[in-house]
PDB file of N, CA and C in Angstrom:
ATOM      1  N   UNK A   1       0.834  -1.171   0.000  1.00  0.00           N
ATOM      2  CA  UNK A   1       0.000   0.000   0.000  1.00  0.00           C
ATOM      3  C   UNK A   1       0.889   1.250   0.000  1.00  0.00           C
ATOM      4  N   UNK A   2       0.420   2.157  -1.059  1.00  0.00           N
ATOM      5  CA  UNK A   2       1.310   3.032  -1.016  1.00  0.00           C
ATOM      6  C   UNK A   2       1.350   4.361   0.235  1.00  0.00           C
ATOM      7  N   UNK A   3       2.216   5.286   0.613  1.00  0.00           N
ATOM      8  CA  UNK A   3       1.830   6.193   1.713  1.00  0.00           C
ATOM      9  C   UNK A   3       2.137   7.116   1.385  1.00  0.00           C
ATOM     10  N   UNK A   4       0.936   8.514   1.271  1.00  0.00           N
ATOM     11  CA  UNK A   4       1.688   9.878   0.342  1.00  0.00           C
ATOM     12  C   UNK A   4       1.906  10.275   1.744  1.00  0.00           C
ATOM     13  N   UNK A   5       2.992  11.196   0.869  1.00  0.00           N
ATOM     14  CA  UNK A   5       3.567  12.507   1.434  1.00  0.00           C
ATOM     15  C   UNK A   5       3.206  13.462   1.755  1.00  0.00           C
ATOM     16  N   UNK A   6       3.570  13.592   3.160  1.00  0.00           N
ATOM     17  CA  UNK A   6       2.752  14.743   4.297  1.00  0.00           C
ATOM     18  C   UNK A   6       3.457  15.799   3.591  1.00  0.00           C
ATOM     19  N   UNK A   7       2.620  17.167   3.394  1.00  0.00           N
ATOM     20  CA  UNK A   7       3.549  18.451   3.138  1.00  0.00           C
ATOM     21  C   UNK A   7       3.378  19.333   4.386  1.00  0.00           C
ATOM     22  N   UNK A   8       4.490  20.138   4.754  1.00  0.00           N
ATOM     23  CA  UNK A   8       4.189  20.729   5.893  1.00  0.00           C
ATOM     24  C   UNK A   8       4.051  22.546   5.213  1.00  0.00           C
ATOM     25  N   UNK A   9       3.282  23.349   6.451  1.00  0.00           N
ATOM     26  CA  UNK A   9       3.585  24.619   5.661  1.00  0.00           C
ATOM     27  C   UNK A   9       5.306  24.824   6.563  1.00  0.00           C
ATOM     28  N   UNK A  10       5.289  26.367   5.666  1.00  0.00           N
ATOM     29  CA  UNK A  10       6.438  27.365   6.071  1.00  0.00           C
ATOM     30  C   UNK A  10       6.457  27.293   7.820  1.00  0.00           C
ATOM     31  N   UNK A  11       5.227  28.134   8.160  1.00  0.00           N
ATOM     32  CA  UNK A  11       4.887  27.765   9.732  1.00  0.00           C
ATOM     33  C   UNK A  11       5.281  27.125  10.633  1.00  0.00           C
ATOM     34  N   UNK A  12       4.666  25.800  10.231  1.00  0.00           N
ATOM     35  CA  UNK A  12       5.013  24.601  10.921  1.00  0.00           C
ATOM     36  C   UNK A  12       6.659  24.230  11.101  1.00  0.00           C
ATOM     37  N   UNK A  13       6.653  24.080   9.888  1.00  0.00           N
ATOM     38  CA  UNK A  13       8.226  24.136  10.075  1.00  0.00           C
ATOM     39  C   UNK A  13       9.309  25.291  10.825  1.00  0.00           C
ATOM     40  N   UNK A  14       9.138  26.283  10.775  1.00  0.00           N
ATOM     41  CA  UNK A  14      10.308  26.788  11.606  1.00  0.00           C
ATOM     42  C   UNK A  14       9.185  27.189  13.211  1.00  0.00           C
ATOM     43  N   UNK A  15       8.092  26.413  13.240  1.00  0.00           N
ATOM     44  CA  UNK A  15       7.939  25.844  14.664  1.00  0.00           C
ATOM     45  C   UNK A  15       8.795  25.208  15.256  1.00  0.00           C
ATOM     46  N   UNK A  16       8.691  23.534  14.615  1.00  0.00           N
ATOM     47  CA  UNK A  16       9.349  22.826  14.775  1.00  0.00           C
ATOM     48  C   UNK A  16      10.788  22.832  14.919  1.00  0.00           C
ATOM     49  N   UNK A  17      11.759  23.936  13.817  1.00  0.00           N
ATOM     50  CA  UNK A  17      12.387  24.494  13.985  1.00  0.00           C
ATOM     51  C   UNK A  17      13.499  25.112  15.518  1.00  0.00           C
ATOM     52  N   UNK A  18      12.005  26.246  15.488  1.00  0.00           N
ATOM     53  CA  UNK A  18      12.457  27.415  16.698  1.00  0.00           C
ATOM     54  C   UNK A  18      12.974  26.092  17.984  1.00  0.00           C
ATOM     55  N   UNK A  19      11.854  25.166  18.086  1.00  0.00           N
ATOM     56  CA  UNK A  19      11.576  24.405  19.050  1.00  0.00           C
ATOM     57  C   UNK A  19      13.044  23.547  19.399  1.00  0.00           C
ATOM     58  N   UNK A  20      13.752  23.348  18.336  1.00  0.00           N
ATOM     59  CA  UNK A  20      15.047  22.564  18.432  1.00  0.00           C
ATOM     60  C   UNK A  20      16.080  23.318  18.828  1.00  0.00           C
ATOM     61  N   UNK A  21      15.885  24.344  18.281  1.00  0.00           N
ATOM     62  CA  UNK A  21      17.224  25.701  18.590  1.00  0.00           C
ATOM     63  C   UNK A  21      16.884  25.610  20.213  1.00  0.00           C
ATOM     64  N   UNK A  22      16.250  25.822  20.305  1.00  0.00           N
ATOM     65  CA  UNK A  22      15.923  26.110  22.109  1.00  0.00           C
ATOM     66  C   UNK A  22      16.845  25.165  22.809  1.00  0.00           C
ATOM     67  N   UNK A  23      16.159  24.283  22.308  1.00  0.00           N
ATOM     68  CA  UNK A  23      16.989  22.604  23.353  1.00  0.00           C
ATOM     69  C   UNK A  23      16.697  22.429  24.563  1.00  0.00           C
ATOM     70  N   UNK A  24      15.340  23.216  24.683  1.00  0.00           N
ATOM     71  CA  UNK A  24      14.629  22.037  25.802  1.00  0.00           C
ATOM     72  C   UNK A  24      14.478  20.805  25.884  1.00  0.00           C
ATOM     73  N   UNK A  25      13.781  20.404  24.249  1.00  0.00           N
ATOM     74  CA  UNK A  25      13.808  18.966  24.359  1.00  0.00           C
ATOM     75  C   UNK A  25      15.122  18.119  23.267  1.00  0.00           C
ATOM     76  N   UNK A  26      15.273  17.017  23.341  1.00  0.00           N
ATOM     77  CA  UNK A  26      15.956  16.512  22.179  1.00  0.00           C
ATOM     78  C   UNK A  26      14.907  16.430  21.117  1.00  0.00           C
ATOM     79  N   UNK A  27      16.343  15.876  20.016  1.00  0.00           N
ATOM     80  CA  UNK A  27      15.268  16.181  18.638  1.00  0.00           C
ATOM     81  C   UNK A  27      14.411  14.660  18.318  1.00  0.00           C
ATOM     82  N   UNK A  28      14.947  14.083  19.104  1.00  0.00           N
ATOM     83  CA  UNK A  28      14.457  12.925  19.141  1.00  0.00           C
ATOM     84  C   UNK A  28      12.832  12.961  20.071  1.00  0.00           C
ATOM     85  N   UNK A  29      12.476  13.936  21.336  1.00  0.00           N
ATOM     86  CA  UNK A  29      11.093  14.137  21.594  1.00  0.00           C
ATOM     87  C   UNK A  29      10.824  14.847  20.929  1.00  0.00           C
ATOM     88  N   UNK A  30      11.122  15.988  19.961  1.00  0.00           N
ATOM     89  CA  UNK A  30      10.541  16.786  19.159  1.00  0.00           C
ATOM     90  C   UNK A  30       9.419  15.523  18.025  1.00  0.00           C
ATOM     91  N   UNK A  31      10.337  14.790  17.537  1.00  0.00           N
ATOM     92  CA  UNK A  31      10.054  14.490  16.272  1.00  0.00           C
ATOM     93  C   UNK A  31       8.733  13.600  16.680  1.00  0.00           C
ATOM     94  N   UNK A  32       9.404  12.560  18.124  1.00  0.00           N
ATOM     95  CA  UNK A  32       8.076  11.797  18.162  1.00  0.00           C
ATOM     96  C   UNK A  32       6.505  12.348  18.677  1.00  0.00           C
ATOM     97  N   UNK A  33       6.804  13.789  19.411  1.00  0.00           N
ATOM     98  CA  UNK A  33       5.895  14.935  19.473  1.00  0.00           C
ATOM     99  C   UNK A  33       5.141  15.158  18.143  1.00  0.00           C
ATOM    100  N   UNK A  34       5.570  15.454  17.244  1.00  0.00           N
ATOM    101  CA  UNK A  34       4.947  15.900  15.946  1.00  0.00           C
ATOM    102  C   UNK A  34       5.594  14.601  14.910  1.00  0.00           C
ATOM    103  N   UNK A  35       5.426  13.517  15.455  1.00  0.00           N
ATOM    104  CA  UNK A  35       5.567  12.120  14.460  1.00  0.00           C
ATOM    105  C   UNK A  35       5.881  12.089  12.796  1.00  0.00           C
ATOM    106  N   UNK A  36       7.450  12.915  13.095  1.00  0.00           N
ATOM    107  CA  UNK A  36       8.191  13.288  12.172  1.00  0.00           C
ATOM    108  C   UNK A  36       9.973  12.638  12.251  1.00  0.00           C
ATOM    109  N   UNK A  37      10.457  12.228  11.344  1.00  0.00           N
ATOM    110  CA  UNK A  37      12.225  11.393  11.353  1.00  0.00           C
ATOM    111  C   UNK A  37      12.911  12.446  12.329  1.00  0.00           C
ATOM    112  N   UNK A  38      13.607  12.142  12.960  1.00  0.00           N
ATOM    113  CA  UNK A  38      14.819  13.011  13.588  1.00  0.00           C
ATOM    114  C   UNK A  38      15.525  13.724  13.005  1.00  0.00           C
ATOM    115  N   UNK A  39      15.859  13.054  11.533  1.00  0.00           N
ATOM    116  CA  UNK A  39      17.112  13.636  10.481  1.00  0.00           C
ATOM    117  C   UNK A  39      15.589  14.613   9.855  1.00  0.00           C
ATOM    118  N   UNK A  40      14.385  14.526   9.873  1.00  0.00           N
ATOM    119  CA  UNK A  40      13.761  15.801   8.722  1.00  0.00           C
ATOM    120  C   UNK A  40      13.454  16.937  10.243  1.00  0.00           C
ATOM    121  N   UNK A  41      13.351  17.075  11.358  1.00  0.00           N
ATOM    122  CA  UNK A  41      13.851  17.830  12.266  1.00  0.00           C
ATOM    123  C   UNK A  41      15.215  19.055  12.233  1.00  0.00           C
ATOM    124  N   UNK A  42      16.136  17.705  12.223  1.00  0.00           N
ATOM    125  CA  UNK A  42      17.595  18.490  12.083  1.00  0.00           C
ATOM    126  C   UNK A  42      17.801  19.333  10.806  1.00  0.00           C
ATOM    127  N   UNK A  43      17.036  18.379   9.803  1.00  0.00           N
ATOM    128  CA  UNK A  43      17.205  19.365   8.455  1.00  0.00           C
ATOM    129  C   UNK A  43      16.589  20.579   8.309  1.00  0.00           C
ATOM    130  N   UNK A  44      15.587  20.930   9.354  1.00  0.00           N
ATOM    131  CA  UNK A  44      14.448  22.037   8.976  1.00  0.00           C
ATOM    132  C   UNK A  44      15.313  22.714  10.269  1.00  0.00           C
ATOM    133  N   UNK A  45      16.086  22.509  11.329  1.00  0.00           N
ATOM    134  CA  UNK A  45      16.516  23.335  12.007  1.00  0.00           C
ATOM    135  C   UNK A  45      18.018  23.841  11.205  1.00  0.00           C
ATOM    136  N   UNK A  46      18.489  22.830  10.172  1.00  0.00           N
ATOM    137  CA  UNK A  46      19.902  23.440   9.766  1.00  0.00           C
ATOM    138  C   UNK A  46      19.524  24.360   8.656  1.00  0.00           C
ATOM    139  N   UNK A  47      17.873  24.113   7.606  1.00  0.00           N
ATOM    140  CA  UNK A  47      17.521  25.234   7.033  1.00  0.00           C
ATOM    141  C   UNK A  47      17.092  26.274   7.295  1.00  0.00           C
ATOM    142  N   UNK A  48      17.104  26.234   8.749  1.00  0.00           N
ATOM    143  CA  UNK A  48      15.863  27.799   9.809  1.00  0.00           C
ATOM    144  C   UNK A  48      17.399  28.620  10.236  1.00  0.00           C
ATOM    145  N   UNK A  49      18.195  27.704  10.497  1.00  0.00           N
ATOM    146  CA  UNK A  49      19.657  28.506  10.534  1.00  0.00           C
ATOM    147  C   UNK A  49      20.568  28.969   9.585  1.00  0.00           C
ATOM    148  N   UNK A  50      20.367  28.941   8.710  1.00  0.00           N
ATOM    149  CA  UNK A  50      21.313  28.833   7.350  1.00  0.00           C
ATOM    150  C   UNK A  50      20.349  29.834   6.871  1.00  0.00           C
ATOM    151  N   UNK A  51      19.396  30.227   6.653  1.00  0.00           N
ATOM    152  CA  UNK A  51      18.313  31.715   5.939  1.00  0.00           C
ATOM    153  C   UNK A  51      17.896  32.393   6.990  1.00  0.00           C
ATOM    154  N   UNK A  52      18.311  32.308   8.084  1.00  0.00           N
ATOM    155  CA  UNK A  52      17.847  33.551   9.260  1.00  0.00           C
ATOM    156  C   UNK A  52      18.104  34.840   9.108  1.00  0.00           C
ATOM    157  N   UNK A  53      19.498  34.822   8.334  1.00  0.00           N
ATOM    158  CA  UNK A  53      19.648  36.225   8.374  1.00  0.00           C
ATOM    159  C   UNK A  53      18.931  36.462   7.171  1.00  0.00           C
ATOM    160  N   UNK A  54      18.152  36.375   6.548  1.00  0.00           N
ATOM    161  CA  UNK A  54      17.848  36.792   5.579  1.00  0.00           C
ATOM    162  C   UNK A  54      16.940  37.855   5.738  1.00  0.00           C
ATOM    163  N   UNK A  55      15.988  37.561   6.778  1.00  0.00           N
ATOM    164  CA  UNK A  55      14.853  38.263   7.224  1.00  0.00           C
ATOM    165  C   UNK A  55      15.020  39.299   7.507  1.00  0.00           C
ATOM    166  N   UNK A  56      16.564  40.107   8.040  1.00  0.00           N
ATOM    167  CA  UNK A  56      17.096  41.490   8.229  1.00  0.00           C
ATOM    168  C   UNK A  56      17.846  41.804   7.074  1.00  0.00           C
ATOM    169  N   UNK A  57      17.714  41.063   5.833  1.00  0.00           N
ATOM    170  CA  UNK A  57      18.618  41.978   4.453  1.00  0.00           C
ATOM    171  C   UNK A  57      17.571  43.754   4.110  1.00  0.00           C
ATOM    172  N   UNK A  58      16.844  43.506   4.090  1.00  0.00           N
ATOM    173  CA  UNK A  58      16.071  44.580   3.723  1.00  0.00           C
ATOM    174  C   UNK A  58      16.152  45.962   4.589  1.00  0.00           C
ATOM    175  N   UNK A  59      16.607  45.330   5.857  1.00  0.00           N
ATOM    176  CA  UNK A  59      17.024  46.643   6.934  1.00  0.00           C
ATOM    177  C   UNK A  59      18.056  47.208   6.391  1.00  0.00           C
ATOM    178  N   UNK A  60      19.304  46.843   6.175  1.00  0.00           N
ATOM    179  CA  UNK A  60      20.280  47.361   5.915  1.00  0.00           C
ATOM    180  C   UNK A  60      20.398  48.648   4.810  1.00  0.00           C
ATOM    181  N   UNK A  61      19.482  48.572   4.155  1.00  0.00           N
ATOM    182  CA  UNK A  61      18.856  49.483   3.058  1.00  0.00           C
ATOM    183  C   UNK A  61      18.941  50.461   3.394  1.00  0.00           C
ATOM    184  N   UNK A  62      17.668  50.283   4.232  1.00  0.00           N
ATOM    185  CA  UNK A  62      16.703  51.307   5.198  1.00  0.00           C
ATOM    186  C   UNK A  62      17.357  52.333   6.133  1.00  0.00           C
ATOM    187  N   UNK A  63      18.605  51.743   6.857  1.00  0.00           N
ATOM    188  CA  UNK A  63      19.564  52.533   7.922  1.00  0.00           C
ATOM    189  C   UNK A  63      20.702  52.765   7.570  1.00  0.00           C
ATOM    190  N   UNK A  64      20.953  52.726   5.579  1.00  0.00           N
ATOM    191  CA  UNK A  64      21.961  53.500   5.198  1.00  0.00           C
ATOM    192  C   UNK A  64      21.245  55.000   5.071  1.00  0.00           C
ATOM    193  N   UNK A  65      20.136  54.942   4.309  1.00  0.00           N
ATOM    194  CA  UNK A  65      19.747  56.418   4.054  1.00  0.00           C
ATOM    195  C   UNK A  65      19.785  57.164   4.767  1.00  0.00           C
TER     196      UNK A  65
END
């Protein structure tokens, strides 16, 4: 039997995300919390870290003028 593929939004994910950076819990209760792999956890926390700064490119603009 075949099993589709859950899509998650943007949201959810750097929930899940924020939630790992913290390190309250391991990523291992994260995942079985929201019944998701450990390694697609780590990957959505190494992509929430790797484009963070992105969200302040547009400032830099703004507080040259």
């Amino acid at each position: 039997m075949k099993q589709n593929r859950r899509k998650f939004s943007s949201a959810f994910k750097a929930e899940v995300a924020l939630e790992a950076i913290k390190g309250i819990k391991t990523i291992s209760e994260i995942a079985q919390h929201y019944e998701l792999h450990p390694v697609q956890v780590t990957q959505w926390k190494k992509d929430f870290l790797a484009h963070s700064a992105e969200v302040f490119e547009g400032d830099q603009k703004q507080s040259d003028e």
